[in-house]
C-alpha atoms as a PDB file:
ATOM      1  CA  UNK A   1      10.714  86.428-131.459  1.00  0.00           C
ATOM      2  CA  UNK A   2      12.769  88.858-134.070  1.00  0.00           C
ATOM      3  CA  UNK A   3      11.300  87.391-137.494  1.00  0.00           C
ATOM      4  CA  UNK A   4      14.116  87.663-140.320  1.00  0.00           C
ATOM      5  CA  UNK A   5      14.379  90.996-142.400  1.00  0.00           C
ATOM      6  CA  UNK A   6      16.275  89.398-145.354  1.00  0.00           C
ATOM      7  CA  UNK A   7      14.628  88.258-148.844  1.00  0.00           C
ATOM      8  CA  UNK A   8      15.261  84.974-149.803  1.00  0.00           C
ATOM      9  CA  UNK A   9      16.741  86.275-153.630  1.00  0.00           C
ATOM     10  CA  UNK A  10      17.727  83.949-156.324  1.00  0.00           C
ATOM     11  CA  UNK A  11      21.605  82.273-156.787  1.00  0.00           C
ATOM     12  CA  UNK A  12      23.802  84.822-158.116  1.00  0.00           C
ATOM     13  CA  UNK A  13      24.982  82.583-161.045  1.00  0.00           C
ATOM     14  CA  UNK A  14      21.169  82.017-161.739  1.00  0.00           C
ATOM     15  CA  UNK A  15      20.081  85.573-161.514  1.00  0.00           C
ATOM     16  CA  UNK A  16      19.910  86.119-165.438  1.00  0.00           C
ATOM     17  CA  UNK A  17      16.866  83.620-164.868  1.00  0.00           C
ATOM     18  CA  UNK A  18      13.287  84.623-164.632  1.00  0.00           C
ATOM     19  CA  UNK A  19      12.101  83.988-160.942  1.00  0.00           C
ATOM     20  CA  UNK A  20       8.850  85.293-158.703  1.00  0.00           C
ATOM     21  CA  UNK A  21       8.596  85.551-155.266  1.00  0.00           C
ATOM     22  CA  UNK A  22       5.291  85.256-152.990  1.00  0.00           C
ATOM     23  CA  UNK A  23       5.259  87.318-149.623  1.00  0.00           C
ATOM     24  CA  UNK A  24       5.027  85.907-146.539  1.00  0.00           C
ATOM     25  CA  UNK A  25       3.021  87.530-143.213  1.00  0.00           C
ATOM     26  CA  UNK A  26       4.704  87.706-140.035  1.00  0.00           C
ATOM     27  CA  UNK A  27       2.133  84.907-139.250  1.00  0.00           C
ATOM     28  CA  UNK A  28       3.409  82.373-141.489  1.00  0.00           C
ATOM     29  CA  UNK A  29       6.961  83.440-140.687  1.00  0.00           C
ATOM     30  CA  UNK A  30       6.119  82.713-136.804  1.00  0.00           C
ATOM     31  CA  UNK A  31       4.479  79.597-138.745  1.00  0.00           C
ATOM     32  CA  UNK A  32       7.579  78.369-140.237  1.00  0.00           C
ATOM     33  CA  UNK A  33       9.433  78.794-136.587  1.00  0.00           C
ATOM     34  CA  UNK A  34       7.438  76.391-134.914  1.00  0.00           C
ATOM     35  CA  UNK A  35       7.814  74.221-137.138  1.00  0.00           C
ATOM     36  CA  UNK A  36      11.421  74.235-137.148  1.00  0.00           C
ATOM     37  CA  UNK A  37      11.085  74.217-133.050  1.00  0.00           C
ATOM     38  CA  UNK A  38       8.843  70.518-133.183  1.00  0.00           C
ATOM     39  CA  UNK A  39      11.895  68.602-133.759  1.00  0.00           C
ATOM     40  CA  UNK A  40      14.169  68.435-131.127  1.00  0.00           C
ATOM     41  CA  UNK A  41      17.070  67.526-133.067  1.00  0.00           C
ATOM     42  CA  UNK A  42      16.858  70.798-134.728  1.00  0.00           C
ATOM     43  CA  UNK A  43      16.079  72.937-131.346  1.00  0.00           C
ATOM     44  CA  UNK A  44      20.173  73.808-131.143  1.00  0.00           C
ATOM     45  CA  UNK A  45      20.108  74.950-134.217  1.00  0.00           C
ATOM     46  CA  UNK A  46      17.189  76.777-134.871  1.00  0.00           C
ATOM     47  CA  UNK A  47      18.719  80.128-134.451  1.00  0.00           C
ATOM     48  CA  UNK A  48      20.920  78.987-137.442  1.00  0.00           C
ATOM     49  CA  UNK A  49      18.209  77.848-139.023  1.00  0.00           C
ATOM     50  CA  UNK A  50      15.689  80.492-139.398  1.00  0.00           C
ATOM     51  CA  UNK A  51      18.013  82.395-141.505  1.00  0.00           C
ATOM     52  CA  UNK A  52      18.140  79.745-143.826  1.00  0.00           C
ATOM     53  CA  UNK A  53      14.596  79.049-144.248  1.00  0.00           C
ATOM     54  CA  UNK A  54      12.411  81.445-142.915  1.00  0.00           C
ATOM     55  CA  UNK A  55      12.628  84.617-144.910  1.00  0.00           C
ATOM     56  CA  UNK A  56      10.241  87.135-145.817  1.00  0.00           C
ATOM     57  CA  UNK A  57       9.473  85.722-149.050  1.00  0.00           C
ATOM     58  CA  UNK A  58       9.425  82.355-151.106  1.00  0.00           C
ATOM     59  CA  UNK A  59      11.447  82.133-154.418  1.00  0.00           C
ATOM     60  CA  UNK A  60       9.889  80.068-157.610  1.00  0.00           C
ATOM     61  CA  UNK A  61      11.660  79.652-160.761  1.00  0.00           C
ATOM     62  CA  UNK A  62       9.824  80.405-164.129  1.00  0.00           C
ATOM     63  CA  UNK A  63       9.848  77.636-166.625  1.00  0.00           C
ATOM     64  CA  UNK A  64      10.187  78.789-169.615  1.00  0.00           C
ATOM     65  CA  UNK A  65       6.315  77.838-171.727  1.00  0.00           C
ATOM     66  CA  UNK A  66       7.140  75.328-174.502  1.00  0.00           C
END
């Protein structure tokens, strides 16, 4: 299965934010899929769906330290 190629990147309105991403292996990628594929509601959409939520990366906002 083709795993996305795309970074998941932050909003473009919230860009002037500070935000961190974590990697993510092929393996958890292929993780992520199957995961999506266990619900057979989803199953007709899951093309559709791994572009929205498997990516190559995870996205965290910084909070700011008070």
């Amino acid at each position: 299965m083709k795993m996305p190629r795309r970074a998941l990147l932050p909003p473009t309105r919230m860009q002037s934010f500070s935000w961190t991403t974590y990697g993510l292996s092929t393996a958890v990628q292929k993780t992520k899929t199957d995961v999506l594929m266990t619900y057979k509601s989803q199953r007709p959409y899951v093309f559709l769906l791994r572009n929205a939520f498997v990516r190559k990366n995870e996205l965290f906002f910084l909070y700011p330290e008070r």
